[in-house]
PDB file of N, CA and C in Angstrom:
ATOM      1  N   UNK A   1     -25.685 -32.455  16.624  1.00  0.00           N
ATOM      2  CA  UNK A   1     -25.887 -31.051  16.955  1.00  0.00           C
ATOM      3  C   UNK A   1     -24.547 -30.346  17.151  1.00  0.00           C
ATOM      4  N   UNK A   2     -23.416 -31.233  17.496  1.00  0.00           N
ATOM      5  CA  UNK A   2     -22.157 -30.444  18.135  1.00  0.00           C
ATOM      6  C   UNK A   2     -21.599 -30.151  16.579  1.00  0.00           C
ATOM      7  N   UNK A   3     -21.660 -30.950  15.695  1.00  0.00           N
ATOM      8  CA  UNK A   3     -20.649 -30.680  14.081  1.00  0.00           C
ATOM      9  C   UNK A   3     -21.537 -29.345  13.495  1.00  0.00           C
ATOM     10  N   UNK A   4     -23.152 -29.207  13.766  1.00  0.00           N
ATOM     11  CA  UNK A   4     -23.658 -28.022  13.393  1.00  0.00           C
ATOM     12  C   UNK A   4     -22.763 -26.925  13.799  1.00  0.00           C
ATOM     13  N   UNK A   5     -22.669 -26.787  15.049  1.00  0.00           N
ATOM     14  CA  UNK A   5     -22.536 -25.725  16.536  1.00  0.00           C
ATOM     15  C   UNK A   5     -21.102 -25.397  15.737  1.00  0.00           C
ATOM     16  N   UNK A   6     -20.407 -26.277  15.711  1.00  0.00           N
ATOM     17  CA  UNK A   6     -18.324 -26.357  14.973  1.00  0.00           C
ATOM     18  C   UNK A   6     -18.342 -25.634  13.801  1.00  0.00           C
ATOM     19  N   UNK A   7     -19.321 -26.126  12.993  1.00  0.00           N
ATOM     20  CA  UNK A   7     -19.685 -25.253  11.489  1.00  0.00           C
ATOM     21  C   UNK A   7     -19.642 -23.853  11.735  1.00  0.00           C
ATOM     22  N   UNK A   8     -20.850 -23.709  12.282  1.00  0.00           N
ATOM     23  CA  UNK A   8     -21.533 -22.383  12.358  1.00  0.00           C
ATOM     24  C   UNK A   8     -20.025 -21.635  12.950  1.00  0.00           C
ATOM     25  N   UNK A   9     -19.895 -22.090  13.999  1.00  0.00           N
ATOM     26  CA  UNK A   9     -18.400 -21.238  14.778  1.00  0.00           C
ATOM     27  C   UNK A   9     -17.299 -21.286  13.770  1.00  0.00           C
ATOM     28  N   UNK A  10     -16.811 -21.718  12.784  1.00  0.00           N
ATOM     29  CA  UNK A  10     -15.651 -21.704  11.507  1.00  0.00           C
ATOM     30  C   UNK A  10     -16.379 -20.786  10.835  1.00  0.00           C
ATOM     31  N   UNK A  11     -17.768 -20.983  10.220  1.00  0.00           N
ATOM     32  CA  UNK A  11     -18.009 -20.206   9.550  1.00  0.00           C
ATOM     33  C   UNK A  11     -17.964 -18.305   9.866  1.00  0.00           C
ATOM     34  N   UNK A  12     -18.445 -18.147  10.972  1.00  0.00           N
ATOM     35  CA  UNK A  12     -18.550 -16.784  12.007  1.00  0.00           C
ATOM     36  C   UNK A  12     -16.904 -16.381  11.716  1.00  0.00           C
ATOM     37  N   UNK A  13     -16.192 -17.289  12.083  1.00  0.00           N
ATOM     38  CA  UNK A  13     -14.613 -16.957  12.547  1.00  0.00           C
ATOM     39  C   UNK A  13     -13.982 -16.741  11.031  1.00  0.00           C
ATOM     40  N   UNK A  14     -14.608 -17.060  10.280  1.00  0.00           N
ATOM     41  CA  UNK A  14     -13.823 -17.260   8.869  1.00  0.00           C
ATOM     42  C   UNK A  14     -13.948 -16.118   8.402  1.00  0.00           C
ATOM     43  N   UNK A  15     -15.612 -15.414   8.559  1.00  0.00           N
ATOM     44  CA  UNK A  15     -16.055 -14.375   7.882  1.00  0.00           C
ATOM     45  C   UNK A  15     -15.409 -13.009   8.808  1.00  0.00           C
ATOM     46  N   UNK A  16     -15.226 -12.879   9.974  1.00  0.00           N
ATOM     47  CA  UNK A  16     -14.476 -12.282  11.291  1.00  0.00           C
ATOM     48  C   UNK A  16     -13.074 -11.646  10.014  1.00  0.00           C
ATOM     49  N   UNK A  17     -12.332 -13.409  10.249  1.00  0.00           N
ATOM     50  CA  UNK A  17     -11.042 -13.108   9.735  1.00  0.00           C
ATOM     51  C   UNK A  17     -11.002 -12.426   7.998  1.00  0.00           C
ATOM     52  N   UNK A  18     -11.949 -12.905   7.518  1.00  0.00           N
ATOM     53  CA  UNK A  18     -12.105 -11.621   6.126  1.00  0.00           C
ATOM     54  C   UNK A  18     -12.134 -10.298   6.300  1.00  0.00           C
ATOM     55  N   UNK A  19     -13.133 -10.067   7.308  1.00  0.00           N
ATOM     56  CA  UNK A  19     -13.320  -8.192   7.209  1.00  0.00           C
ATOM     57  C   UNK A  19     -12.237  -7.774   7.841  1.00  0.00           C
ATOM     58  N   UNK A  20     -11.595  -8.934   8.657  1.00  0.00           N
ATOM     59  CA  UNK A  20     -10.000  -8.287   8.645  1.00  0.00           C
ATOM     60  C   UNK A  20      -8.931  -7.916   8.167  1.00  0.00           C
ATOM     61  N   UNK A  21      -8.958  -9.055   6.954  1.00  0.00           N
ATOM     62  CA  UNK A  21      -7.982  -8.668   6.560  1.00  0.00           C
ATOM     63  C   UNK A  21      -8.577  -7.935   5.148  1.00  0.00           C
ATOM     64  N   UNK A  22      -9.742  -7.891   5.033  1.00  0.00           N
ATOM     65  CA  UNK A  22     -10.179  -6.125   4.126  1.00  0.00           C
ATOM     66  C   UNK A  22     -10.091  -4.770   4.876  1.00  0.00           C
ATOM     67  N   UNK A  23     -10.036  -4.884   5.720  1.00  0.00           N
ATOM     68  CA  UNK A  23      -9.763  -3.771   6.528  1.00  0.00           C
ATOM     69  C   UNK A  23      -8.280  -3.132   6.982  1.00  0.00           C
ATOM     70  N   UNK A  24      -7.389  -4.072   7.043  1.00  0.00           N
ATOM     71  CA  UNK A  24      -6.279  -4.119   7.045  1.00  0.00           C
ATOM     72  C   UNK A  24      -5.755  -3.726   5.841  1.00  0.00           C
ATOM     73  N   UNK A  25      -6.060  -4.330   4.916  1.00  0.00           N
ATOM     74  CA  UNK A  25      -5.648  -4.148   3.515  1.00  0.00           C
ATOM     75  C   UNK A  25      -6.017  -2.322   2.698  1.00  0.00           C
ATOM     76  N   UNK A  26      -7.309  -2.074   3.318  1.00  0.00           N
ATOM     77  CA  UNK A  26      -7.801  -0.957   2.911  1.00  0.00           C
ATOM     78  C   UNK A  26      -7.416  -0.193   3.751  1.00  0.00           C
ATOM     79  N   UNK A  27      -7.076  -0.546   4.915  1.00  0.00           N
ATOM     80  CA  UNK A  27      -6.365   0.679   6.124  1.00  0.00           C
ATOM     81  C   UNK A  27      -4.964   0.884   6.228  1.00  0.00           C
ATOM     82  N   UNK A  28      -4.698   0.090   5.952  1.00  0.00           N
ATOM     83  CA  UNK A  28      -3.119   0.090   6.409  1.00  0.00           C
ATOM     84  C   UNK A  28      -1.937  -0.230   5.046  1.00  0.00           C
ATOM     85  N   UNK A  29      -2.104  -1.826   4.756  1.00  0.00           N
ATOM     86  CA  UNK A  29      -1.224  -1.586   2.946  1.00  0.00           C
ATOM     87  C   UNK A  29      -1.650  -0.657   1.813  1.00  0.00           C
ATOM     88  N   UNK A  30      -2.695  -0.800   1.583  1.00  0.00           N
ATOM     89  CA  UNK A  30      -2.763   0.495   0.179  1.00  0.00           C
ATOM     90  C   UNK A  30      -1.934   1.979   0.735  1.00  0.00           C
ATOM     91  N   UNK A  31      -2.723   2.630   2.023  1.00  0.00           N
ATOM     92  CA  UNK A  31      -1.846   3.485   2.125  1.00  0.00           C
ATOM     93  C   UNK A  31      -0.290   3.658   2.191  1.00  0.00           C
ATOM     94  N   UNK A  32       0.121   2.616   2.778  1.00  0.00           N
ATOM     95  CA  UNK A  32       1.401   2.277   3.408  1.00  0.00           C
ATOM     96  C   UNK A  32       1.829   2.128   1.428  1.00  0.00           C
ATOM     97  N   UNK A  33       1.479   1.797   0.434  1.00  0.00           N
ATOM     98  CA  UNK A  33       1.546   1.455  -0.568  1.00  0.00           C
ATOM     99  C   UNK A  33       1.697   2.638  -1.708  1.00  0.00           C
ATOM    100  N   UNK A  34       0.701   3.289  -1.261  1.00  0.00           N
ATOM    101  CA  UNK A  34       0.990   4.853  -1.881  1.00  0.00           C
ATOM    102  C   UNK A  34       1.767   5.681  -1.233  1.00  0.00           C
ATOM    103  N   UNK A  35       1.898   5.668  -0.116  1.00  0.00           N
ATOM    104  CA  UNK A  35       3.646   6.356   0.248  1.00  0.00           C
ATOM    105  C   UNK A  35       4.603   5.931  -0.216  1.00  0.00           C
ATOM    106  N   UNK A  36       4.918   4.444  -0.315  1.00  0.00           N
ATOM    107  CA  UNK A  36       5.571   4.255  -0.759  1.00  0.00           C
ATOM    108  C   UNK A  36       6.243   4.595  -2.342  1.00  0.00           C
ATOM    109  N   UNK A  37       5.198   4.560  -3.175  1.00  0.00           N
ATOM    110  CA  UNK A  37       5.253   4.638  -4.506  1.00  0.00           C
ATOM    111  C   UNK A  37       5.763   6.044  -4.574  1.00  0.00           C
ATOM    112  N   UNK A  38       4.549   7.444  -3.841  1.00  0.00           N
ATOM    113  CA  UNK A  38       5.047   8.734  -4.003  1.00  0.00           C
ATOM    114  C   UNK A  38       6.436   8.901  -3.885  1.00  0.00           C
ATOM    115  N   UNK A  39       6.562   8.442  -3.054  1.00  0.00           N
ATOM    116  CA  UNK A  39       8.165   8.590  -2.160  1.00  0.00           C
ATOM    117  C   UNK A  39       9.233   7.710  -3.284  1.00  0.00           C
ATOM    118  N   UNK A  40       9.333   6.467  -3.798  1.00  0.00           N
ATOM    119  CA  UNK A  40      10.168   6.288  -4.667  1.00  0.00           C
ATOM    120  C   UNK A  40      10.410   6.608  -5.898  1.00  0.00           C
ATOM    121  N   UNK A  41       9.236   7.890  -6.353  1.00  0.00           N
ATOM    122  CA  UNK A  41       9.376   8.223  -7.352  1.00  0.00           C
ATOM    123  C   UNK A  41       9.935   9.805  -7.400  1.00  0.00           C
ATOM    124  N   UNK A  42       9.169   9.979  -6.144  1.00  0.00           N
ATOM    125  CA  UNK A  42      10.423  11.660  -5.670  1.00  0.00           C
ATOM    126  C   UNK A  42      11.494  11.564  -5.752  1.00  0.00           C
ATOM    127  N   UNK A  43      12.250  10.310  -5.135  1.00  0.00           N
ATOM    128  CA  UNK A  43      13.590   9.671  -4.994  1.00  0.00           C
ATOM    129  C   UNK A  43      14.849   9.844  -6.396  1.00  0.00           C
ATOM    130  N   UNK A  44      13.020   8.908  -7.325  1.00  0.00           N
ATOM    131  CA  UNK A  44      13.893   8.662  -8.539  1.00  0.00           C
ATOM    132  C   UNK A  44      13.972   9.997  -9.246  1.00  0.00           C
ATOM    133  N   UNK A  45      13.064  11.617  -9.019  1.00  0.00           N
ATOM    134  CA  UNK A  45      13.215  12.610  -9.668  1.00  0.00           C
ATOM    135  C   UNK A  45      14.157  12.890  -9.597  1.00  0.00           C
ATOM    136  N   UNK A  46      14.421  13.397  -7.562  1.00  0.00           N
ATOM    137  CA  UNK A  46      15.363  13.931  -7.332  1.00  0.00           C
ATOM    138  C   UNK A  46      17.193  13.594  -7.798  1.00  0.00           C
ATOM    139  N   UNK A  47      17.249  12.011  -7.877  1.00  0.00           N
ATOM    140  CA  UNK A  47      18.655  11.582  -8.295  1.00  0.00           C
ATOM    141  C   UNK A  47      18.685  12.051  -9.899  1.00  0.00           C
ATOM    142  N   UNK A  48      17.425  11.610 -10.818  1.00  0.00           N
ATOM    143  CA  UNK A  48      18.036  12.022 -12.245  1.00  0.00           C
ATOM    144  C   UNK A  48      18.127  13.350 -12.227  1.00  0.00           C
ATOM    145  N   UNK A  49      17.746  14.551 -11.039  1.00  0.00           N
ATOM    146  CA  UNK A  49      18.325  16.016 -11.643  1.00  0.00           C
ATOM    147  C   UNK A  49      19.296  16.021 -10.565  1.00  0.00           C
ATOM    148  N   UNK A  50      19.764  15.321  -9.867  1.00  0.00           N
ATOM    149  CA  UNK A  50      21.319  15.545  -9.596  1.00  0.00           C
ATOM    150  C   UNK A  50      22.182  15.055 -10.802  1.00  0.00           C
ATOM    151  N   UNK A  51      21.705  14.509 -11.606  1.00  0.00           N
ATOM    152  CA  UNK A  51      22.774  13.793 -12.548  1.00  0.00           C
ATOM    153  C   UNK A  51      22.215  14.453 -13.881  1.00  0.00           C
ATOM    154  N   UNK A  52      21.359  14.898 -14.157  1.00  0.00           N
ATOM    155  CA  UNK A  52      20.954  15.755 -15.419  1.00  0.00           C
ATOM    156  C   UNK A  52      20.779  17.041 -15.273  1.00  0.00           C
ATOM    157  N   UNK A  53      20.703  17.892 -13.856  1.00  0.00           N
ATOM    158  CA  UNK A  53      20.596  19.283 -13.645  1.00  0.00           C
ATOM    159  C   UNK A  53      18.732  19.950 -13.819  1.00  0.00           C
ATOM    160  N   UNK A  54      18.633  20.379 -13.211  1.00  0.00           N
ATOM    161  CA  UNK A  54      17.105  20.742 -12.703  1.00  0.00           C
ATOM    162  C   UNK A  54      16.409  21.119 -14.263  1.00  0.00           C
ATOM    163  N   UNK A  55      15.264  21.350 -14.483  1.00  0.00           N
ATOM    164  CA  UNK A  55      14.601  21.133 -15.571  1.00  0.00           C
ATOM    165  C   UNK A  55      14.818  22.838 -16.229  1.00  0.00           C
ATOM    166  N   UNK A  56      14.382  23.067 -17.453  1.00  0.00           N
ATOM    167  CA  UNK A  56      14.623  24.453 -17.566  1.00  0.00           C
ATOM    168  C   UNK A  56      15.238  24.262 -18.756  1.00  0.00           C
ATOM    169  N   UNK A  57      15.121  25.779 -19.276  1.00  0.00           N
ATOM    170  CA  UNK A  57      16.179  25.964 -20.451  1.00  0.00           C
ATOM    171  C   UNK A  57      17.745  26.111 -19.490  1.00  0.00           C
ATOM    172  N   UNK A  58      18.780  25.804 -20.136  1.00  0.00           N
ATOM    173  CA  UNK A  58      20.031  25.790 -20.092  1.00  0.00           C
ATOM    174  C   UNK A  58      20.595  27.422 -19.593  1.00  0.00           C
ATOM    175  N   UNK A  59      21.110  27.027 -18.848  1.00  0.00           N
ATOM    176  CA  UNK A  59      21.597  28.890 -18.691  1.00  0.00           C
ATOM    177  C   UNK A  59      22.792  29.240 -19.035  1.00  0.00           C
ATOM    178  N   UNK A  60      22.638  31.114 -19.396  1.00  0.00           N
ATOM    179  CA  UNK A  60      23.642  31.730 -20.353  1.00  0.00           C
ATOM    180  C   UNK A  60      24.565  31.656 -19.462  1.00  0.00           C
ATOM    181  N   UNK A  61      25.762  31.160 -19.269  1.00  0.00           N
ATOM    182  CA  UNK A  61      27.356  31.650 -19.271  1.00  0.00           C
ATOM    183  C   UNK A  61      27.752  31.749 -20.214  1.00  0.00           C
TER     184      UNK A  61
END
């Protein structure tokens, strides 16, 4: 009866620790994941028009 009782309690604790770490994953890295991405790609805009000059036709001097 006690190796049932051990089962059942791994099994409970196992399934516990899943919706955790789906929840975690869906709460916290994806977002944390898409900031990130937005943000290193602003990064990478902003440096190639310091080094290529803002978008546009060319202006008259």
């Amino acid at each position: 009866m006690s190796v049932a009782g051990d089962e059942t309690s791994a099994r409970s604790r196992r399934r516990r620790m899943e919706i955790f770490a789906f929840l975690f994953l869906t709460a916290v890295m994806m977002p944390a994941l898409a900031v990130a991405a937005v943000g290193s790609y602003g990064l990478a805009v902003w440096i190639y028009q310091i080094v290529a000059g803002p978008p546009g036709p060319p202006s008259r001097n």
